[in-house]
Protein backbone atom coordinates (compact mmCIF):
# COMPACT_ATOMS: atom_id res chain seq x y z
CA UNK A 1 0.00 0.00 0.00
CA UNK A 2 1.20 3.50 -1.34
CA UNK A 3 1.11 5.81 1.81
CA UNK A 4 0.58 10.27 0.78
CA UNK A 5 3.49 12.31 2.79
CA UNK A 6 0.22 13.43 5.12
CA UNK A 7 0.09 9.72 5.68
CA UNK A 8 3.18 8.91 6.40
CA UNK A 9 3.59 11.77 8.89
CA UNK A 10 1.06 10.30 10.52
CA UNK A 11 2.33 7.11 11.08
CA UNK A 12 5.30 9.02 12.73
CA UNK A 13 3.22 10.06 16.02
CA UNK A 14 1.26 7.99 18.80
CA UNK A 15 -0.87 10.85 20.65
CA UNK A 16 -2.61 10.43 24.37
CA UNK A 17 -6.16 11.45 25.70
CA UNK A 18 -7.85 11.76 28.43
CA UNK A 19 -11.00 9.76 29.83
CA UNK A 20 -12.35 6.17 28.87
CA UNK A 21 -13.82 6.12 26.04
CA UNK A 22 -11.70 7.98 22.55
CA UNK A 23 -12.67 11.59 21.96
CA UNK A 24 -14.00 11.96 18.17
CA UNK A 25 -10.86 13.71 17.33
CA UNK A 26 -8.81 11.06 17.81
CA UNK A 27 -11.36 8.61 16.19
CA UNK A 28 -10.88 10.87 13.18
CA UNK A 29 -7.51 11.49 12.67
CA UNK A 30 -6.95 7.86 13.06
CA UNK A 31 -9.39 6.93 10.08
CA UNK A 32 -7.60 9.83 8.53
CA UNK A 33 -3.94 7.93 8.86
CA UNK A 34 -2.55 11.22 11.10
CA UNK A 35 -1.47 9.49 13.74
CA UNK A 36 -0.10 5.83 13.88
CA UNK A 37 -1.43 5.01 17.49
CA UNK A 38 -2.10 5.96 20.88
CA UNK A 39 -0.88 5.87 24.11
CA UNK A 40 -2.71 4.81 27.35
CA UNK A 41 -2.72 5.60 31.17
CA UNK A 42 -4.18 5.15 34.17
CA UNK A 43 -6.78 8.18 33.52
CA UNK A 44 -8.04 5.53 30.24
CA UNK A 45 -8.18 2.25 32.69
CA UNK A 46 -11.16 1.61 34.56
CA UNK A 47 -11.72 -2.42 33.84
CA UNK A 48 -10.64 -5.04 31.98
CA UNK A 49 -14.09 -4.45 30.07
CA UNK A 50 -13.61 -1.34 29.75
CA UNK A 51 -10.36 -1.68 27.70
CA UNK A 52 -10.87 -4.13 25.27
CA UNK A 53 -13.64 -1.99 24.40
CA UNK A 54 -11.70 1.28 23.94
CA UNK A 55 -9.11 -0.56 22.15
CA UNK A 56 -11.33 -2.13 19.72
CA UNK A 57 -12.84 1.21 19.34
CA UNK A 58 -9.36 2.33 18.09
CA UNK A 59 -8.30 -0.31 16.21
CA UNK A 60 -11.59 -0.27 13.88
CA UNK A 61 -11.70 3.07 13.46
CA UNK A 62 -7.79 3.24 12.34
CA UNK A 63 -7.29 3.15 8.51
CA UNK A 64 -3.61 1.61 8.64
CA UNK A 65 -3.02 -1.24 11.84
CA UNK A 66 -2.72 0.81 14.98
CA UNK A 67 0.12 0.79 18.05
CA UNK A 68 -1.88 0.93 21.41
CA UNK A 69 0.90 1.33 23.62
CA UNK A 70 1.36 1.73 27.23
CA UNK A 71 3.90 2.11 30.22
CA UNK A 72 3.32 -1.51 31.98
CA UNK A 73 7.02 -1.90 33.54
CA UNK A 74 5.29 -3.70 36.64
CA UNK A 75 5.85 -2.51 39.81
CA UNK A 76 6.00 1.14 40.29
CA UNK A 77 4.74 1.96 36.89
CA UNK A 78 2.33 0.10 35.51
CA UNK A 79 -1.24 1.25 34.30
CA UNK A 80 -3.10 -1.51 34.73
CA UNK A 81 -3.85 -2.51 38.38
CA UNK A 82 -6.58 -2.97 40.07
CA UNK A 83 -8.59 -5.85 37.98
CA UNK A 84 -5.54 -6.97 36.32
CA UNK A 85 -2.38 -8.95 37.19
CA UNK A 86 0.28 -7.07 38.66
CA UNK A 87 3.91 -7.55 38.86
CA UNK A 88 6.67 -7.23 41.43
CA UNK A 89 8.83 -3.94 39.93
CA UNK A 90 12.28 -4.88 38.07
CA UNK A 91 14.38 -4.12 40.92
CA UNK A 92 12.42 -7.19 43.19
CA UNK A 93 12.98 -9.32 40.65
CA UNK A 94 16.13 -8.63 40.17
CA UNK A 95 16.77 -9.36 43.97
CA UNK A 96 15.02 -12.41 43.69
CA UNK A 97 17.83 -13.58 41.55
CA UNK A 98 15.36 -15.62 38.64
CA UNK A 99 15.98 -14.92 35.03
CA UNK A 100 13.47 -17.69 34.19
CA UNK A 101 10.72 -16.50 36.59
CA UNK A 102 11.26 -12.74 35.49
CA UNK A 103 10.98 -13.96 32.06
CA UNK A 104 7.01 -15.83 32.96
CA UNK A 105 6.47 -12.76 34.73
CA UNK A 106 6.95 -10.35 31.65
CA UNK A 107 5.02 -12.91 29.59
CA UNK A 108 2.00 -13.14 31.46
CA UNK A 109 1.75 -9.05 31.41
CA UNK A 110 2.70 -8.98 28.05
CA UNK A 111 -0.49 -11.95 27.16
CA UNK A 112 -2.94 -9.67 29.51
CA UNK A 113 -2.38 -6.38 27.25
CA UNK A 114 -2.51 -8.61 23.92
CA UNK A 115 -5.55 -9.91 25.05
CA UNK A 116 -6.79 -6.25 25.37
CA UNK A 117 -6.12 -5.36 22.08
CA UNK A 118 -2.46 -3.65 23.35
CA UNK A 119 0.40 -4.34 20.94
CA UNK A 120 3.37 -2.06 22.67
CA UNK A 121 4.64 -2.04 26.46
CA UNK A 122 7.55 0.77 27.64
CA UNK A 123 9.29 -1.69 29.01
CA UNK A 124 11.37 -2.99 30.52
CA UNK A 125 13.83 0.57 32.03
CA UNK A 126 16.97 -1.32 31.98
CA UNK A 127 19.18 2.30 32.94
CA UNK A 128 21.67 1.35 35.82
CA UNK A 129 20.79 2.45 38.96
CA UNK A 130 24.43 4.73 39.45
CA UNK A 131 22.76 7.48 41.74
CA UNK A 132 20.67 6.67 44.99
CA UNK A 133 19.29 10.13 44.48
CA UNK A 134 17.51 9.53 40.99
CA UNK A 135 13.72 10.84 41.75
CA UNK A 136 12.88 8.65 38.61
CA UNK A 137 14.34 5.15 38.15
CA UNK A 138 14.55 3.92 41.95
CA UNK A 139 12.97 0.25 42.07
CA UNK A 140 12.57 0.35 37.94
CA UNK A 141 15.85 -0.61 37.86
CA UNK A 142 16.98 -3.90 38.11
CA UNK A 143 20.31 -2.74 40.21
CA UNK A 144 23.64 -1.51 40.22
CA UNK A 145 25.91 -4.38 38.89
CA UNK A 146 25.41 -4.07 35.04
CA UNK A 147 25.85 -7.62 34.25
CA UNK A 148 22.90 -8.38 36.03
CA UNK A 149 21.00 -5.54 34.54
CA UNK A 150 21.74 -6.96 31.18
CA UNK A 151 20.65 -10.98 32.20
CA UNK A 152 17.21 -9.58 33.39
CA UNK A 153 16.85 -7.15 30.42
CA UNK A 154 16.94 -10.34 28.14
CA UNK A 155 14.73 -12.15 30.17
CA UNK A 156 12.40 -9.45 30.56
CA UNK A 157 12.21 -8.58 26.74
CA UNK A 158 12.24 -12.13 25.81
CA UNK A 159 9.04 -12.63 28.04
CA UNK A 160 6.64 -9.45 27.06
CA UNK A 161 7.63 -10.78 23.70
CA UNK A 162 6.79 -14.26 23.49
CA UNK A 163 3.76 -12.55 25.11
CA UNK A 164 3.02 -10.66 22.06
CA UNK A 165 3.25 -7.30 22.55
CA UNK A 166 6.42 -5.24 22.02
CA UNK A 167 8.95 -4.02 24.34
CA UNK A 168 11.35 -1.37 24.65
CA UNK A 169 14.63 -0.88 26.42
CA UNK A 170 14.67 2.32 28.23
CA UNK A 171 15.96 5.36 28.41
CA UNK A 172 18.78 4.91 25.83
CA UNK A 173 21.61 5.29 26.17
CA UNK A 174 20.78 5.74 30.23
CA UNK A 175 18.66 7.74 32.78
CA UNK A 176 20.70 5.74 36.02
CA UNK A 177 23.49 9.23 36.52
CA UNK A 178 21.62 11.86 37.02
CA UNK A 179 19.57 13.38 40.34
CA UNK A 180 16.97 15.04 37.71
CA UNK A 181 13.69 14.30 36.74
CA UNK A 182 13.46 15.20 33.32
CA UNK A 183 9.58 15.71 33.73
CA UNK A 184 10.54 18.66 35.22
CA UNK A 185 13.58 19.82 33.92
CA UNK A 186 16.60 18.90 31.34
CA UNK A 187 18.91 16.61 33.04
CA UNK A 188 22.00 16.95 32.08
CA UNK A 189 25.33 14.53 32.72
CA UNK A 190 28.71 14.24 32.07
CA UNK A 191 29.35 10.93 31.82
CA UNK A 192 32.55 9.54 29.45
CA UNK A 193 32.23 8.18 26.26
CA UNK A 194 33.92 5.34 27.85
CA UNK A 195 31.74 5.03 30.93
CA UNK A 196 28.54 4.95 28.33
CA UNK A 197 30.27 2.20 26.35
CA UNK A 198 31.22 0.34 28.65
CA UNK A 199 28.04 0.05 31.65
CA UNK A 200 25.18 1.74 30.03
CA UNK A 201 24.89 0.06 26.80
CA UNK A 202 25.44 -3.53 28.08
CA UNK A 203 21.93 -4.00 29.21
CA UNK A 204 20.81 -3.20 25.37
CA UNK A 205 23.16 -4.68 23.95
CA UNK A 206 21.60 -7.99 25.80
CA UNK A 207 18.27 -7.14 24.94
CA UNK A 208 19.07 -6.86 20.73
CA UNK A 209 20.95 -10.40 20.89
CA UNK A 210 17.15 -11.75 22.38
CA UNK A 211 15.52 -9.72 19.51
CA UNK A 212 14.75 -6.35 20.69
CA UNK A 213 11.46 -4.68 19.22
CA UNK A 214 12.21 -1.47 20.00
CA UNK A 215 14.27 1.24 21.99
CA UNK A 216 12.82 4.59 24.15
CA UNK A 217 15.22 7.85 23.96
CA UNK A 218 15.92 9.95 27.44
CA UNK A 219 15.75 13.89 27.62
CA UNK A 220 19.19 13.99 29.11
CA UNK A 221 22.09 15.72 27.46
CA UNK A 222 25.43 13.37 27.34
CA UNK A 223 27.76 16.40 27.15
CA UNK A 224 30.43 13.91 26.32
CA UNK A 225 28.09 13.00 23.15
CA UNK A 226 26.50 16.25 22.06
CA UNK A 227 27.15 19.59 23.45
CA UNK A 228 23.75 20.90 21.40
CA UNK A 229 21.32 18.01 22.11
CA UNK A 230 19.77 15.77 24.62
CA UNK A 231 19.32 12.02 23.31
CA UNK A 232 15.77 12.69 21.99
CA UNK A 233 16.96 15.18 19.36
CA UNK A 234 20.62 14.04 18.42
CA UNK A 235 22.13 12.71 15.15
CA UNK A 236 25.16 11.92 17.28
CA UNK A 237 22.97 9.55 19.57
CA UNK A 238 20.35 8.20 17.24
CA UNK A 239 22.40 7.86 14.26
CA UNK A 240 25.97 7.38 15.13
CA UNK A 241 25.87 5.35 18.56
CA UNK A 242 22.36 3.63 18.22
CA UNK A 243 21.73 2.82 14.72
CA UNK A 244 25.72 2.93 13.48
CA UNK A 245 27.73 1.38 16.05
CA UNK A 246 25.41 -0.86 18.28
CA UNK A 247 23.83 -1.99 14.60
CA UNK A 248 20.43 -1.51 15.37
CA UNK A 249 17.33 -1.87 13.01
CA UNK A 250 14.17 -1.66 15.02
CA UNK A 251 11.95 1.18 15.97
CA UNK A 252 13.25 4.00 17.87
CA UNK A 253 10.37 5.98 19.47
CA UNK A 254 11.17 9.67 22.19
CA UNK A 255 9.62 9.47 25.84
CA UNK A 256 6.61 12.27 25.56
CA UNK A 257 7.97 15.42 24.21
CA UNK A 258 5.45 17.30 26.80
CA UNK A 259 7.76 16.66 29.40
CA UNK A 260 9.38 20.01 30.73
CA UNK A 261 13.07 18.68 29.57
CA UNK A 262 12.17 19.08 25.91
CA UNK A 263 8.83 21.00 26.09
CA UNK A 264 10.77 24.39 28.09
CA UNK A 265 13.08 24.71 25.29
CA UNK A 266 11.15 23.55 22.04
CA UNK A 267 7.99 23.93 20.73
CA UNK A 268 5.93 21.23 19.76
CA UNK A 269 6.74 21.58 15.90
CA UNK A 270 10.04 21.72 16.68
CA UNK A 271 11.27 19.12 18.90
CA UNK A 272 9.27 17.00 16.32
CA UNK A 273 11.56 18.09 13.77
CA UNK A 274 14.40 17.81 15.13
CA UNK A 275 13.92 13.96 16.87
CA UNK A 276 12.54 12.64 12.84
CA UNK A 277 15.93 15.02 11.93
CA UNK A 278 18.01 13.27 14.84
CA UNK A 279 16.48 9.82 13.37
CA UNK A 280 13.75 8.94 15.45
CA UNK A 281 10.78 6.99 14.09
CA UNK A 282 8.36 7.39 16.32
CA UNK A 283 7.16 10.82 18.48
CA UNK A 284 5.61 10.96 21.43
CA UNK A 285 2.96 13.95 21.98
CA UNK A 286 0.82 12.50 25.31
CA UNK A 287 -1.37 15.07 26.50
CA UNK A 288 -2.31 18.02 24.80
CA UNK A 289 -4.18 18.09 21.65
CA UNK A 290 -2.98 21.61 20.79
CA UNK A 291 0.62 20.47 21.14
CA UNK A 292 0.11 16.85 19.05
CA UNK A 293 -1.74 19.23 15.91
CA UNK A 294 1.51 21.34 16.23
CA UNK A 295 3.75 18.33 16.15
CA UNK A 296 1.91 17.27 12.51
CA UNK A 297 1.68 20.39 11.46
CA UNK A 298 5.68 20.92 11.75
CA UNK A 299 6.86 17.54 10.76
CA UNK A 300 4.76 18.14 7.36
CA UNK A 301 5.83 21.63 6.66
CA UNK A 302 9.04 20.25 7.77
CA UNK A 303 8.71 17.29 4.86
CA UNK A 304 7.12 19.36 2.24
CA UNK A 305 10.35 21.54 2.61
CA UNK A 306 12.67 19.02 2.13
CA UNK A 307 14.19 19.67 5.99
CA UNK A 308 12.99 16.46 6.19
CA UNK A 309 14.36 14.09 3.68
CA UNK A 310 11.35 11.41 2.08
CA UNK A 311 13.96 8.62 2.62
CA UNK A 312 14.34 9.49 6.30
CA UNK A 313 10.16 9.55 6.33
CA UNK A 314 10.49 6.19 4.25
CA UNK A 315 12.91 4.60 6.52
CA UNK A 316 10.99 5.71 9.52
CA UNK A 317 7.43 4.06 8.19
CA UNK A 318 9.31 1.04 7.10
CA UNK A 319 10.19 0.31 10.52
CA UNK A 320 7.04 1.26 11.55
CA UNK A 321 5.16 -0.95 9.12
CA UNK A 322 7.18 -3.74 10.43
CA UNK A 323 6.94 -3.51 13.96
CA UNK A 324 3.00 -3.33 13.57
CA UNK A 325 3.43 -6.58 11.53
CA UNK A 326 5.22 -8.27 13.97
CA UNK A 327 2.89 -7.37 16.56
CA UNK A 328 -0.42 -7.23 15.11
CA UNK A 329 -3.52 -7.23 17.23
CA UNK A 330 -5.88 -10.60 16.69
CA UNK A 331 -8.99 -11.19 18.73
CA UNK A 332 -9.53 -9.20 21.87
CA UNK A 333 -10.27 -11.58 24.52
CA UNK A 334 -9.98 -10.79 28.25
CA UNK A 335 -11.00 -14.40 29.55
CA UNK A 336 -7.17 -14.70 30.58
CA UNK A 337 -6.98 -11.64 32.87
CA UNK A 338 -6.29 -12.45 36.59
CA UNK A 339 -6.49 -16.14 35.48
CA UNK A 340 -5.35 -18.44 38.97
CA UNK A 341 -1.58 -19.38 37.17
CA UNK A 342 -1.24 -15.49 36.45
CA UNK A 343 -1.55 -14.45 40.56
CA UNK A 344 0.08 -17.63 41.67
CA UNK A 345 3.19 -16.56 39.33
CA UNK A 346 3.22 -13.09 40.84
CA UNK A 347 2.44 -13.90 44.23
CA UNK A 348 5.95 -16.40 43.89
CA UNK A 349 7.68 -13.62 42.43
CA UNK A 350 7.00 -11.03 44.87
CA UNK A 351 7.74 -13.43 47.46
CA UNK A 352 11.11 -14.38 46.23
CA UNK A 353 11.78 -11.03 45.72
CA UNK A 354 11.69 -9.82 49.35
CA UNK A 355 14.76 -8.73 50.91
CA UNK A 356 15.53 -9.23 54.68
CA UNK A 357 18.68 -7.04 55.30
CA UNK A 358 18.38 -7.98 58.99
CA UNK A 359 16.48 -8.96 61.68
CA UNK A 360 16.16 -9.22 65.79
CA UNK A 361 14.52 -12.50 65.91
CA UNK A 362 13.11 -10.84 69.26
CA UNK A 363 10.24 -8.82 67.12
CA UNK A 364 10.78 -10.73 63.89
CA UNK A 365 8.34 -12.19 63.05
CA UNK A 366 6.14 -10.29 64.53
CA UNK A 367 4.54 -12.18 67.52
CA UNK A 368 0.75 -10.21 68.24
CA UNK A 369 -0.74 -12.80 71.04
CA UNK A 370 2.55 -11.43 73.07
CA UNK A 371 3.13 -7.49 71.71
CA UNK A 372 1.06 -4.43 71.20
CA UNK A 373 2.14 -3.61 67.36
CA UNK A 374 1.58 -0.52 65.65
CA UNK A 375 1.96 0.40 61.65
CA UNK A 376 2.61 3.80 61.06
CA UNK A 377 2.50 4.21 56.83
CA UNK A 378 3.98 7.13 54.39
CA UNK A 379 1.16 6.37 51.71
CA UNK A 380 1.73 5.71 48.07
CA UNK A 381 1.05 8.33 46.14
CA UNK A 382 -1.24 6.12 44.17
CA UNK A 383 -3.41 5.59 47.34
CA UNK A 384 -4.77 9.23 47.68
CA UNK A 385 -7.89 8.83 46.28
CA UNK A 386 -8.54 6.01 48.45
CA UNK A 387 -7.34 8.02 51.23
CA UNK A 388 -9.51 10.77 50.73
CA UNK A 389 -12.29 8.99 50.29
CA UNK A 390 -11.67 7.27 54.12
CA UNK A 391 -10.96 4.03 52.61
CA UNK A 392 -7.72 2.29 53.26
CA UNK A 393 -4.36 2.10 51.48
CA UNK A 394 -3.21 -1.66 49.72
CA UNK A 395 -1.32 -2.47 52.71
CA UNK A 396 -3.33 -1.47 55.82
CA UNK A 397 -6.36 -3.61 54.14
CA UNK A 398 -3.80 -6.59 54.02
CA UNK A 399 -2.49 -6.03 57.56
CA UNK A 400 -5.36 -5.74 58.69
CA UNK A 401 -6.70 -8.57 57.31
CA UNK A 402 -4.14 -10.93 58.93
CA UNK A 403 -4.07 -9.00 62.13
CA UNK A 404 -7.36 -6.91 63.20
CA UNK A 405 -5.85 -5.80 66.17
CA UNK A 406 -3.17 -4.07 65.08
CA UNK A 407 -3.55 -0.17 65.22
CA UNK A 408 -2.60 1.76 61.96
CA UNK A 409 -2.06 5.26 60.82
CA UNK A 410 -1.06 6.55 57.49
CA UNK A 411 0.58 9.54 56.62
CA UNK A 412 0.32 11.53 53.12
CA UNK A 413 3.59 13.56 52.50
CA UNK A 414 3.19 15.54 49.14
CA UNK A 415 5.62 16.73 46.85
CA UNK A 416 5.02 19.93 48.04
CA UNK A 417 5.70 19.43 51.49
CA UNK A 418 8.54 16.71 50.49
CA UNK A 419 11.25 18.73 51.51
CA UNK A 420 9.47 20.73 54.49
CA UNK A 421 10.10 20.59 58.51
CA UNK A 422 7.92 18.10 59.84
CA UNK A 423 5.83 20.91 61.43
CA UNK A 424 4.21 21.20 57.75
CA UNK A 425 2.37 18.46 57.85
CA UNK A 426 -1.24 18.08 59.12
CA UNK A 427 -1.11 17.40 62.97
CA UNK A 428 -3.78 15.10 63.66
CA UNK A 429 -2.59 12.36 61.94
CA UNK A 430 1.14 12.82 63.11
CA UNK A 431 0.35 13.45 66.34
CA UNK A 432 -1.79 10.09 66.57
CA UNK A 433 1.20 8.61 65.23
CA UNK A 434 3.39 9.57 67.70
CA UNK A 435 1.71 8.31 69.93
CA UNK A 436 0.93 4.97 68.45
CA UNK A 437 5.27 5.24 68.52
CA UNK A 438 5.51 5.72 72.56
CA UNK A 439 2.78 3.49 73.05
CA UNK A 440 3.08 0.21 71.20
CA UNK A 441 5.82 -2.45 72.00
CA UNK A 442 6.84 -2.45 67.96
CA UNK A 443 6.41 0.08 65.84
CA UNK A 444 6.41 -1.70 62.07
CA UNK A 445 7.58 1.68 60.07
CA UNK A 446 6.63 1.56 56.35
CA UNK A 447 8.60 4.21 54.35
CA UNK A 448 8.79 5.16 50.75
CA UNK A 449 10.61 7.95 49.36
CA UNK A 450 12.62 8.78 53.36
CA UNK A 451 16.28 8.98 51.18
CA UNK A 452 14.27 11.61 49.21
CA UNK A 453 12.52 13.82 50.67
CA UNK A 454 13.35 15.44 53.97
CA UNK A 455 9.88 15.40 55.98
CA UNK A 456 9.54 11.75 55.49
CA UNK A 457 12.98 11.01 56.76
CA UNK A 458 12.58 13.51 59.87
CA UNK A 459 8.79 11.75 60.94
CA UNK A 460 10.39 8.42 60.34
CA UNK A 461 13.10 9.46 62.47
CA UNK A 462 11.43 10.99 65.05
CA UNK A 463 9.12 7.97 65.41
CA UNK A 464 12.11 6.02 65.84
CA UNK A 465 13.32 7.73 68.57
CA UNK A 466 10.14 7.49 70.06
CA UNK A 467 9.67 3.96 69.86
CA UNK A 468 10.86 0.69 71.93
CA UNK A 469 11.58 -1.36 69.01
CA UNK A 470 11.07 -0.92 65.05
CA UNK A 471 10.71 -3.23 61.92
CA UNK A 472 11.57 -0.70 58.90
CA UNK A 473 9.63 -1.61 56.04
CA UNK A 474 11.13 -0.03 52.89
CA UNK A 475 8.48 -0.65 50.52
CA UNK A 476 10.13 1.33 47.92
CA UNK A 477 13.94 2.41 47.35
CA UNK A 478 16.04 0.07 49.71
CA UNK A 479 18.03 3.19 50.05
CA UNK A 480 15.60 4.75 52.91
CA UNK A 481 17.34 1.74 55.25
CA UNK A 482 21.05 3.67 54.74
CA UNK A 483 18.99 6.87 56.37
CA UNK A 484 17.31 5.44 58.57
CA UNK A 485 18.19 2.75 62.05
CA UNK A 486 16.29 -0.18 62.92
CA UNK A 487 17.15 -3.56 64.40
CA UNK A 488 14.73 -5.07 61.66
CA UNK A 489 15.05 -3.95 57.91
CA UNK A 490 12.35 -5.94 55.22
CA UNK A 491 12.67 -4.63 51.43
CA UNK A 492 9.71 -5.30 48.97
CA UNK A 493 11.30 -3.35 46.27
CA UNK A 494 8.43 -1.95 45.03
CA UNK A 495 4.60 -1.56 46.68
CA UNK A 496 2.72 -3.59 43.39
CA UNK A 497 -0.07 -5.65 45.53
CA UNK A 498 1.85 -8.88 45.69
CA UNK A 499 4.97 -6.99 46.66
CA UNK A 500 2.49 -5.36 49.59
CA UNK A 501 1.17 -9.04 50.49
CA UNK A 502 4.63 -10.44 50.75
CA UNK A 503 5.29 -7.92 53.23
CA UNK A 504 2.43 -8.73 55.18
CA UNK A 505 3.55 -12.56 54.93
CA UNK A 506 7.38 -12.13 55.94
CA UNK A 507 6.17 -10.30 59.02
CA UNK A 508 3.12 -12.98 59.69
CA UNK A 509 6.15 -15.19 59.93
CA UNK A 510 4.98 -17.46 56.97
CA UNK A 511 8.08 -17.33 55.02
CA UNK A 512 11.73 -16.25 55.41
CA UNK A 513 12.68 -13.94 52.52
CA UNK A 514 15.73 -15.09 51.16
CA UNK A 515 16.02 -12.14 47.99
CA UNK A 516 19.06 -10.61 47.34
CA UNK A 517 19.37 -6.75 47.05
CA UNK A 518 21.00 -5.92 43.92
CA UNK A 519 21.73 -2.68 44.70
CA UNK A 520 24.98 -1.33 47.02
CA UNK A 521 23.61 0.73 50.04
């Protein structure tokens, strides 16, 4: 099939929307060929149901095959939740030390969005974790020692693709060395040549020898690369490193060009032409409709021009075309979703993944017929509707669940108030907690972000000090145990619900974790 230049610019960009159900526009300009496919979130998740419908709205009303994609790393990021399997993050499986289980685990997401009509997971992030101050990659990364990185990239890609959907190594060439969060700002690092060579491109490197589909770009300048350009938008990058030296041929798509690391120094037209220009394939507009009409608008006045050669547009679609080949969508069925092999797989994952960095067998496991317990919580971020609504957060339900007498308070610590005294946060619930600190015999502390952000770290403290004996439960970064002192420290690696109910059984005494954490602290 003969594709126009309108066409083919089309094909170039996978757009994002808000709400449930597509809005017309996007209905139209995919029977009009201007975009190649969309991208969903959480805000277009309700159900299962729900999603095979959208998706089979999109993919009937598309006039070429279309790319539903999404961000469904497991763990910390992942879209689909609540009705769906979820997965222990990379960095507990990592520390779980299972190639072969990490690979089932990748599969089984990557059958659960085929069966919903999705053809295209962001996943797996395989930077290096190099900074303990990173605000981004945390528990997405499978660890330190880049070796293993690169074993559990393989077996990771290898899985969401034998699942059929399509994965991508992330944030090439690496988002591990830097402290920014290119959301919000450019990051920029200065990293050698060498030092990129030789640790940050083993992990793709790995995932092309299993048959990589395709590769993400980060907003982060490599000064040691290109003085002019972050990743997204340079030759030197694309071109030279990616598609000339590391040889390779699949489809190279930006991380959303909305973020404030491209979008406060670009417009929308733009950065569009400069990532096709820089040899991209595929561009990444996820929000605003306004921005995605200027991105088409500038790649095609861009083309018409001749800024834009027709062999780099031909080259682009050609990869295009073939990655939608590879993973083309078949029936829609969602009879597999949550199926009993799916949970029992991610319940042994989470499990194995659990990290006991050490323990006073005098509290551990926790012993309630003998001990007045307390849990004190710094809530997920991902748990404030819930919380506002009075209902309770993943893990409290659990807990309490397996032990109704415990008494529980959770904490919310925004981003506004995430480097604030502790006197800026609401005092009712800190001053019930405390007390729950003074009072109980063990005080089970569950932090998330305490490395990070400075309120969190001086509550947890000061509940430490107040309390007889603690069990630290890091149920994110590992790296809130190397700020904070307890005779007890239990990782999870991540808070995904089997991650949370692994928790709950390590400290129920039901199992001994035995994972290993792959990180240095």
């Amino acid at each position: 099939m003969t594709l126009s230049l309108e066409d083919k610019i089309g094909q170039m960009l996978l757009v994002g929307f808000y709400g449930l159900e597509a809005p017309d526009y996007i209905l139209e300009w995919l029977r009009e060929g201007r975009i190649g496919g969309v991208i969903l979130f959480s805000r277009n998740v309700e159900s299962p149901q729900q999603v095979a419908r959208l998706t089979q709205q999109i993919h009937e009303a598309a006039k070429y095959p279309a790319l539903v994609a999404i961000d469904q790393e497991g763990g910390a990021v992942a879209r689909l939740r609540h009705g769906f399997t979820e997965s222990p993050g990379a960095m507990a499986l990592s520390a779980a030390g299972n190639e072969k289980l990490a690979e089932q685990m990748a599969c089984i997401l990557g059958e659960e969005m085929k069966a919903l009509g999705i053809n295209w997971t962001y996943a797996p992030a395989v930077d290096i974790s190099y900074n303990i101050d990173n605000p981004t990659v945390g528990t997405r990364s499978f660890g330190n020692d880049k070796e293993q990185v690169a074993i559990m990239t393989a077996a990771t890609v290898r899985g969401f693709q034998i699942g059929g959907v399509a994965a991508t190594a992330k944030h090439f060439p690496g988002l591990g060395n830097t402290a920014v969060d290119t959301h919000q700002e450019l990051a920029v690092v200065g990293t050698s040549v060498e030092q990129v060579v030789i640790n940050d491109l083993i992990p793709y490197r790995a995932a092309m020898h299993v048959g990589l589909a395709s590769i993400m770009t980060t907003h982060t300048k490599f000064t040691a690369l290109d003085t002019d350009y972050p990743a997204t938008l340079s030759p030197v990058i694309v071109k030279r490193l990616l598609r000339e030296e590391l040889g390779f041929n699949g489809a190279v798509c930006t991380d959303c060009m909305e973020m404030k690391a491209i979008s406060n120094h670009y417009s929308a037209g733009e950065s569009a032409v400069l990532a096709a220009l820089a040899g991209i394939d595929l561009i990444l507009f996820s929000h605003t409709r306004t921005m995605q009409e200027a991105a088409y608008e500038g790649l095609l006045e861009a083309a018409q021009s001749g800024r834009v050669s027709l062999a780099m547009i031909d080259n682009a679609n050609q990869r295009i075309a073939k990655l939608k080949e590879q993973y083309a969508v078949s029936d829609i069925d969602i009879g597999q979703i949550r199926n009993p092999d799916h949970l029992e797989t991610a319940d042994k994952a989470a499990h194995a993944g659990t990290v006991l960095l050490k323990s006073d067998d005098r509290v551990f496991p926790l012993k309630p017929e003998t001990h007045t317990i307390a849990l004190i919580e710094f809530a997920s971020y991902l748990d404030s509707e819930v919380l506002e609504e009075g209902g309770q957060t993943g893990l409290t339900k659990i807990l309490a669940e397996a032990m109704p007498q415990i008494e529980m308070v959770t904490l919310k610590v925004s981003a506004a108030s995430a480097t604030s005294a502790i006197e800026g946060i609401d005092d009712e619930p800190l001053q019930k907690a405390q007390k729950l600190a003074a009072e109980s015999d063990i005080l089970v502390l569950a932090t998330r972000n305490a490395h990070l952000w400075d309120a969190e770290r001086q509550m947890a403290e000061d509940f430490i000090s107040r309390a007889k004996q603690v069990i630290l439960l890091c149920l994110r970064n590992p790296y809130d145990a190397s700020v904070l002192d307890a005779g007890t420290v239990l990782c999870t690696l991540g808070d995904a619900t089997p991650s949370l109910q692994a928790a709950v059984d390590a400290l129920m005494g039901e199992f001994t974790p035995s994972g290993k954490l792959p990180v240095t602290l």
